[in-house]
PDB file of N, CA and C in Angstrom:
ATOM      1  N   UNK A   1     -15.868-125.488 215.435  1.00  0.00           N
ATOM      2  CA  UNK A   1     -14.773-124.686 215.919  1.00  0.00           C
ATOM      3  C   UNK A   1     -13.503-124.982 215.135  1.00  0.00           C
ATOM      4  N   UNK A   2     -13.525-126.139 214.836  1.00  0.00           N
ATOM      5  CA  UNK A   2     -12.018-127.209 213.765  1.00  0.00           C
ATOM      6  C   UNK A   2     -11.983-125.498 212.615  1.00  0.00           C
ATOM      7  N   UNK A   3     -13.168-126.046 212.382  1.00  0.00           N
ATOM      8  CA  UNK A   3     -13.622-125.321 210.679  1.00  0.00           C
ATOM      9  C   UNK A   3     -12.953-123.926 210.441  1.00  0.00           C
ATOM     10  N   UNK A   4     -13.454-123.258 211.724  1.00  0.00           N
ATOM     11  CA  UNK A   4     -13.154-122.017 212.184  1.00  0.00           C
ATOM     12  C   UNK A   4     -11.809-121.611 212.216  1.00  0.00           C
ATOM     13  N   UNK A   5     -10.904-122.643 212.794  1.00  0.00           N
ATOM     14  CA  UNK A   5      -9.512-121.927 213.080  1.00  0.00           C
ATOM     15  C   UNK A   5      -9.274-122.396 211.666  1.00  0.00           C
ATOM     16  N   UNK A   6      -9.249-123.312 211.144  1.00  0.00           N
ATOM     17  CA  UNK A   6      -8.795-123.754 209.523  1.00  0.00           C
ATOM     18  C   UNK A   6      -9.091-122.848 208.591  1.00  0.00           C
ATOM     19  N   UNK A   7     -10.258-122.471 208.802  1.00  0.00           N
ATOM     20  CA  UNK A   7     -10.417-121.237 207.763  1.00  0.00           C
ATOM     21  C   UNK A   7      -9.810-119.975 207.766  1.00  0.00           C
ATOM     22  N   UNK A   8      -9.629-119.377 208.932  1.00  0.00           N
ATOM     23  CA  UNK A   8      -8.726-118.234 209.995  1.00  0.00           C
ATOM     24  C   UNK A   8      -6.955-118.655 209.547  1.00  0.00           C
ATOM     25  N   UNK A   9      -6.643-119.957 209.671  1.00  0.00           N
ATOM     26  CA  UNK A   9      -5.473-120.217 209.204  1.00  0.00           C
ATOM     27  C   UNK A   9      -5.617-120.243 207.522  1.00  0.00           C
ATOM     28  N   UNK A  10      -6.142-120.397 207.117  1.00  0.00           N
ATOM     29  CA  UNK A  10      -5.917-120.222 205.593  1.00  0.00           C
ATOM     30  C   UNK A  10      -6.280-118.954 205.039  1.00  0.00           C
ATOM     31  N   UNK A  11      -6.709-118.048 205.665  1.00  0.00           N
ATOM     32  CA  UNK A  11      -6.835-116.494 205.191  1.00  0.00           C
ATOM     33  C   UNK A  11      -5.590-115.816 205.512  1.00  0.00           C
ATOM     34  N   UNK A  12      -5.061-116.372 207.177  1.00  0.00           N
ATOM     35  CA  UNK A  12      -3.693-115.790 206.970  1.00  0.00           C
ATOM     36  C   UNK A  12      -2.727-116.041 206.378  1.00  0.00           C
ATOM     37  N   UNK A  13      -2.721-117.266 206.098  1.00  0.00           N
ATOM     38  CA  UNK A  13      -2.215-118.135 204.714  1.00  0.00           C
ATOM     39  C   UNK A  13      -1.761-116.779 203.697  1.00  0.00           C
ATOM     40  N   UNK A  14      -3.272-116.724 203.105  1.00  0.00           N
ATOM     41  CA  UNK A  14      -3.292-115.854 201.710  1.00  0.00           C
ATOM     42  C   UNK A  14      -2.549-114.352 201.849  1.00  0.00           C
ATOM     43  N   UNK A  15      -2.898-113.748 202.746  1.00  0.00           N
ATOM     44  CA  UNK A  15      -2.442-112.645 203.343  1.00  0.00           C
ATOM     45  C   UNK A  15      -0.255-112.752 203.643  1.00  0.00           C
ATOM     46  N   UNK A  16      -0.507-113.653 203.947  1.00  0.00           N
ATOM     47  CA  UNK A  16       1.121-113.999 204.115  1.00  0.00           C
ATOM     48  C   UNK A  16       1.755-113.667 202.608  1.00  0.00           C
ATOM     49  N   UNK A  17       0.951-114.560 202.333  1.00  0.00           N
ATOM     50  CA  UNK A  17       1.295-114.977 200.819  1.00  0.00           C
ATOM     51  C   UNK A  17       1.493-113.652 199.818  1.00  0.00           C
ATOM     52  N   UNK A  18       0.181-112.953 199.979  1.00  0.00           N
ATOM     53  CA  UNK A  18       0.335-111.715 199.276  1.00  0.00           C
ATOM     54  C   UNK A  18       1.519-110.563 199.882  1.00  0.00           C
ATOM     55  N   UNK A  19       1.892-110.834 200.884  1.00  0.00           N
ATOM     56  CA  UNK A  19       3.007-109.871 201.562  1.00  0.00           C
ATOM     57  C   UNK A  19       4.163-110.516 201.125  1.00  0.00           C
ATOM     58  N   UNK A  20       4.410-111.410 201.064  1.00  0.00           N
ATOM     59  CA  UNK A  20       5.747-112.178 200.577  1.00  0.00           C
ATOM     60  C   UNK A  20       5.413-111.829 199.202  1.00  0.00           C
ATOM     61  N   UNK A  21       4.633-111.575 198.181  1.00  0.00           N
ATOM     62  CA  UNK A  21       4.692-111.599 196.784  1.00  0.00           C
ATOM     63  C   UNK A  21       5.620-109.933 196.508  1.00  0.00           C
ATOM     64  N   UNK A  22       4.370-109.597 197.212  1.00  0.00           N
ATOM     65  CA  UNK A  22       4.753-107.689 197.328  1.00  0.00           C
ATOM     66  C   UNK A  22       5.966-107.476 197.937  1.00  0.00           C
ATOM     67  N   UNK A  23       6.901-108.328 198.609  1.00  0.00           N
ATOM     68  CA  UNK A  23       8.297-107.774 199.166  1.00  0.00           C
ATOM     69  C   UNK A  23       9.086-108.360 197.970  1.00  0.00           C
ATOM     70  N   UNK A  24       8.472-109.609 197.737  1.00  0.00           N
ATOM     71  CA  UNK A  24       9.679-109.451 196.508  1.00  0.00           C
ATOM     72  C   UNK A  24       9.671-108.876 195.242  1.00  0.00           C
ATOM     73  N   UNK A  25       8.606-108.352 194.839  1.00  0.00           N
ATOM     74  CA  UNK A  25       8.385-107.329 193.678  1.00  0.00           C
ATOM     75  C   UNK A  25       9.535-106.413 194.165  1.00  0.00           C
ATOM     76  N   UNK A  26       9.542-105.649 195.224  1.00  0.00           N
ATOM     77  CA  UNK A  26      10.061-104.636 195.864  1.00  0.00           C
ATOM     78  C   UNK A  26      11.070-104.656 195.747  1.00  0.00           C
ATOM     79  N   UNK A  27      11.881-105.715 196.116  1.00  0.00           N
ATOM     80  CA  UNK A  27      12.636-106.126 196.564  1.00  0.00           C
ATOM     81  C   UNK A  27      13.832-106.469 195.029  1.00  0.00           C
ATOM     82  N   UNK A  28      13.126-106.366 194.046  1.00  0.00           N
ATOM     83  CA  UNK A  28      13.387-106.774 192.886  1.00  0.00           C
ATOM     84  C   UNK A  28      13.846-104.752 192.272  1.00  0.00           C
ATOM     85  N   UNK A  29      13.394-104.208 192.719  1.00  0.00           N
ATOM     86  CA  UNK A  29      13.409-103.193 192.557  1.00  0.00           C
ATOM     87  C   UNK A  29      14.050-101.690 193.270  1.00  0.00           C
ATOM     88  N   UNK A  30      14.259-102.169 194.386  1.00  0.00           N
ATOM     89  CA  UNK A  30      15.184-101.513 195.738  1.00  0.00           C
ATOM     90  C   UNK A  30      16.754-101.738 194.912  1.00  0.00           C
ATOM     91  N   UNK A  31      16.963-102.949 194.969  1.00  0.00           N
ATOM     92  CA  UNK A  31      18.188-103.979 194.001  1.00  0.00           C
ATOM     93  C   UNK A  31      18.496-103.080 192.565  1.00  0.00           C
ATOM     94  N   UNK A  32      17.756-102.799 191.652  1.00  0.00           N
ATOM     95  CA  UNK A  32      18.034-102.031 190.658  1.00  0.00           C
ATOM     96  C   UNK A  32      18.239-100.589 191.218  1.00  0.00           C
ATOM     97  N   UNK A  33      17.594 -99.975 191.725  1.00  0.00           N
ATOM     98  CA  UNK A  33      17.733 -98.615 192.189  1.00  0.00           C
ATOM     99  C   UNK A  33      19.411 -98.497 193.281  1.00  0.00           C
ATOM    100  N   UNK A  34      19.605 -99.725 193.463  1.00  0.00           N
ATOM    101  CA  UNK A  34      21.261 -99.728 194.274  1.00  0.00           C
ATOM    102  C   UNK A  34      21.734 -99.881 193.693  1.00  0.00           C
ATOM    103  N   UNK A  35      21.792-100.429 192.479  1.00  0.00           N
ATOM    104  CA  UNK A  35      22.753-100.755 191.059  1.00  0.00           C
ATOM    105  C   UNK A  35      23.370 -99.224 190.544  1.00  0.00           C
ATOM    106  N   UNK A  36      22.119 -98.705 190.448  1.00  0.00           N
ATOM    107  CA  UNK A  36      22.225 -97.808 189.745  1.00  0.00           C
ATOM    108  C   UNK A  36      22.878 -96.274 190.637  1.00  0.00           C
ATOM    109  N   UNK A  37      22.571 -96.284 191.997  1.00  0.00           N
ATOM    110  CA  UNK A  37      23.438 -95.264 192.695  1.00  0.00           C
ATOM    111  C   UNK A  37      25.175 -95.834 192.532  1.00  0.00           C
ATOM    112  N   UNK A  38      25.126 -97.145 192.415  1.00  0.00           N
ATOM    113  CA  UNK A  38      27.053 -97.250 192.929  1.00  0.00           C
ATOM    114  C   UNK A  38      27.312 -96.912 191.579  1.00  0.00           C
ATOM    115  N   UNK A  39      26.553 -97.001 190.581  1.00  0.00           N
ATOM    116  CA  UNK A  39      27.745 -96.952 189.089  1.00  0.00           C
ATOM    117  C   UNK A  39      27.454 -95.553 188.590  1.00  0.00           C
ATOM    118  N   UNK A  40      26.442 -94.259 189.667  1.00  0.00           N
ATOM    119  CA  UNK A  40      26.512 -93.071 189.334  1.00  0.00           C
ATOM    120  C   UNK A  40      28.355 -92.404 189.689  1.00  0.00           C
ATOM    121  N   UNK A  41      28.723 -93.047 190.986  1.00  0.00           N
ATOM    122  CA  UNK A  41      29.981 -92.169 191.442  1.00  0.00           C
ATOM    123  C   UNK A  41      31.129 -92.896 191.001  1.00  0.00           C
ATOM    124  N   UNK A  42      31.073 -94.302 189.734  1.00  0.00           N
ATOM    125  CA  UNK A  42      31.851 -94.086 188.908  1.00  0.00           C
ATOM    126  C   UNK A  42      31.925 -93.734 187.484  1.00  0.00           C
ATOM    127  N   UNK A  43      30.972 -92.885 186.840  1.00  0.00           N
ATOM    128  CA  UNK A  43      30.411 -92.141 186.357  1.00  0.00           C
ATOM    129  C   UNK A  43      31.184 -90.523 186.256  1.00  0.00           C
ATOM    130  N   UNK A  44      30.576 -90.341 187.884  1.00  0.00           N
ATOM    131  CA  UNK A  44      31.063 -88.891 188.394  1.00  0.00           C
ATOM    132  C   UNK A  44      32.973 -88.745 188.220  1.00  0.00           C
ATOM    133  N   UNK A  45      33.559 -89.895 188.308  1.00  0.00           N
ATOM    134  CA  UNK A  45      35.030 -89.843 188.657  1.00  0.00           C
ATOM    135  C   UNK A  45      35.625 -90.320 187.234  1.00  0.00           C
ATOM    136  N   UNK A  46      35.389 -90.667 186.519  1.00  0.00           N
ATOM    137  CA  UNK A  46      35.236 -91.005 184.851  1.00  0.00           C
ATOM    138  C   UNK A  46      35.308 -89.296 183.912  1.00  0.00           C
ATOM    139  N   UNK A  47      34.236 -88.645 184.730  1.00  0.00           N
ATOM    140  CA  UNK A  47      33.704 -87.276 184.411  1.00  0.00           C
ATOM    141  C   UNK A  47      34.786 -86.262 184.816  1.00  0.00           C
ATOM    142  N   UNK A  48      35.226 -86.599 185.783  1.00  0.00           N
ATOM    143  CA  UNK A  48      35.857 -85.760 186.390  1.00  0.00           C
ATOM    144  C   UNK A  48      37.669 -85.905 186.299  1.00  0.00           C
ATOM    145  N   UNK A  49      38.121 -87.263 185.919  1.00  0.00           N
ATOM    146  CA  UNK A  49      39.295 -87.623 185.214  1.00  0.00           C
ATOM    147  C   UNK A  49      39.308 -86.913 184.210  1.00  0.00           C
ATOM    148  N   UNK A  50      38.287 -86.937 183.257  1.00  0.00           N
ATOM    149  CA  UNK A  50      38.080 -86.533 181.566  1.00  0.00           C
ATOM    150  C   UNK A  50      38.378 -85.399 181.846  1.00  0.00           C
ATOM    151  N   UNK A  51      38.054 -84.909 182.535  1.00  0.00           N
ATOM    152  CA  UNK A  51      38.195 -83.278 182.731  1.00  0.00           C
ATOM    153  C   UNK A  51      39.802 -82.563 182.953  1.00  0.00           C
ATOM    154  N   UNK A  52      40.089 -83.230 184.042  1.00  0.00           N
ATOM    155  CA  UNK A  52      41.353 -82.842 184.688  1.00  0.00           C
ATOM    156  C   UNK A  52      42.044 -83.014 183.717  1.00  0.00           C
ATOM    157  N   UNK A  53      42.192 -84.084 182.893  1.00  0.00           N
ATOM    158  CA  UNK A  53      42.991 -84.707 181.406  1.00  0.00           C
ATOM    159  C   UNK A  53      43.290 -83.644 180.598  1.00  0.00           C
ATOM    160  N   UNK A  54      41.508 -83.069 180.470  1.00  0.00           N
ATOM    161  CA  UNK A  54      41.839 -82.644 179.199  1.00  0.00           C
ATOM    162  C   UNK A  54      42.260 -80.863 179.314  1.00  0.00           C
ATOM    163  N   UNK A  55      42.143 -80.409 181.021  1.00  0.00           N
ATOM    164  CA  UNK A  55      42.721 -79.159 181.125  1.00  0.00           C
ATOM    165  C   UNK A  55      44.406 -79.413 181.353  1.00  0.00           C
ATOM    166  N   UNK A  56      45.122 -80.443 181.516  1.00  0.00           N
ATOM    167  CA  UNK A  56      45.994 -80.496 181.541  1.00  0.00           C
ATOM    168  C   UNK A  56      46.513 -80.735 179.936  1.00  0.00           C
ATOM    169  N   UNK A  57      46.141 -81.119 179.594  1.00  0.00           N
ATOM    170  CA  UNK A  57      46.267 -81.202 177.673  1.00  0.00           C
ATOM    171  C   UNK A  57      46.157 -79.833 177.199  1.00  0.00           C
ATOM    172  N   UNK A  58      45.392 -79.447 177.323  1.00  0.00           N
ATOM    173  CA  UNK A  58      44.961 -77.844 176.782  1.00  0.00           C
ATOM    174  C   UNK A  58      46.206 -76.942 177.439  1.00  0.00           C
ATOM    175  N   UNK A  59      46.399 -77.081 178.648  1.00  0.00           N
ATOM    176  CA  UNK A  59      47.419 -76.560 179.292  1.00  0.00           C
ATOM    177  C   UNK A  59      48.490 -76.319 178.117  1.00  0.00           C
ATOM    178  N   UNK A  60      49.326 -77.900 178.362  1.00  0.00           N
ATOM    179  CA  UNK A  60      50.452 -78.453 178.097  1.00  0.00           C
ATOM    180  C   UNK A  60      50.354 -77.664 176.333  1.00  0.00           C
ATOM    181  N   UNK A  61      49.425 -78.052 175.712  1.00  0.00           N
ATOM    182  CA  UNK A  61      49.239 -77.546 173.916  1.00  0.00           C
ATOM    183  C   UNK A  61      49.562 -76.066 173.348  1.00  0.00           C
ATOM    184  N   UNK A  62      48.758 -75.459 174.965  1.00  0.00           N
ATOM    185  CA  UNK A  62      48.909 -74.151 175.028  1.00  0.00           C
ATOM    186  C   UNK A  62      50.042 -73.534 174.873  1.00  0.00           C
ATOM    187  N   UNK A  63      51.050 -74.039 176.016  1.00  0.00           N
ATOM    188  CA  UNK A  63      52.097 -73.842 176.233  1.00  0.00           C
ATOM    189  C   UNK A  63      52.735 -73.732 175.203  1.00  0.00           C
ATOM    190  N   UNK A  64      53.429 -75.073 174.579  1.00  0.00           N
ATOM    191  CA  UNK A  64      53.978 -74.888 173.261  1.00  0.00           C
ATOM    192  C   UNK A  64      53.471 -74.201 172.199  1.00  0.00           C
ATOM    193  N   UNK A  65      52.434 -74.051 171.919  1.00  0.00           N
ATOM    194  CA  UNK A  65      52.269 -72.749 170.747  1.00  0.00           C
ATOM    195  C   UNK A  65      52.372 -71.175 171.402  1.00  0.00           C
ATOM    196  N   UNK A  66      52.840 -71.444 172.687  1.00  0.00           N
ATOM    197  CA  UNK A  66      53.137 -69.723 173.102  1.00  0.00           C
ATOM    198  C   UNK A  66      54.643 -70.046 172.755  1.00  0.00           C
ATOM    199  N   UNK A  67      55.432 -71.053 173.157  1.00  0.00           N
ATOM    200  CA  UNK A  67      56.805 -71.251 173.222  1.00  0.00           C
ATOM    201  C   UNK A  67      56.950 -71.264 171.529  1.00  0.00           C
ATOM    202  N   UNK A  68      56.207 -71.734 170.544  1.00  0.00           N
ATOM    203  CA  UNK A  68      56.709 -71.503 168.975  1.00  0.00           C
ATOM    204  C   UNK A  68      56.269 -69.546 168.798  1.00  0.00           C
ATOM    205  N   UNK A  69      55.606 -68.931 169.361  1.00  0.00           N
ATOM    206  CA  UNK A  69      55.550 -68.229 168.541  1.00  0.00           C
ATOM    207  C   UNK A  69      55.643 -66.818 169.081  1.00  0.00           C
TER     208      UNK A  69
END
């Protein structure tokens, strides 16, 4: 009966073991995929500065070559 639960405890052993391996694979990988959403929406606002910039430039450029000519 010793034998029995010892062996029963060391299968769940392995089983543990393999679930703890597989969460941290995961877990290794959840982590990159969150990396990578926070530095999309400063990205998006980078994108979207560039933009506003450069219609206000174009604006402003505009302007003065209507005012020279």
């Amino acid at each position: 009966m010793a034998e029995r639960t010892v062996s029963e405890i060391l299968e769940s052993l392995a089983r543990i073991e393999t679930n703890v391996k597989t969460i941290a694979e995961n877990g290794a990988d959840h982590e990159a995929r969150i990396r990578e959403l926070e530095q999309k929406s400063g990205k998006r606002m980078e994108a979207l500065t560039l933009s506003i910039l450069s219609a206000i430039a174009v604006g402003v450029i505009g302007y003065v070559i209507g005012k020279l000519f």
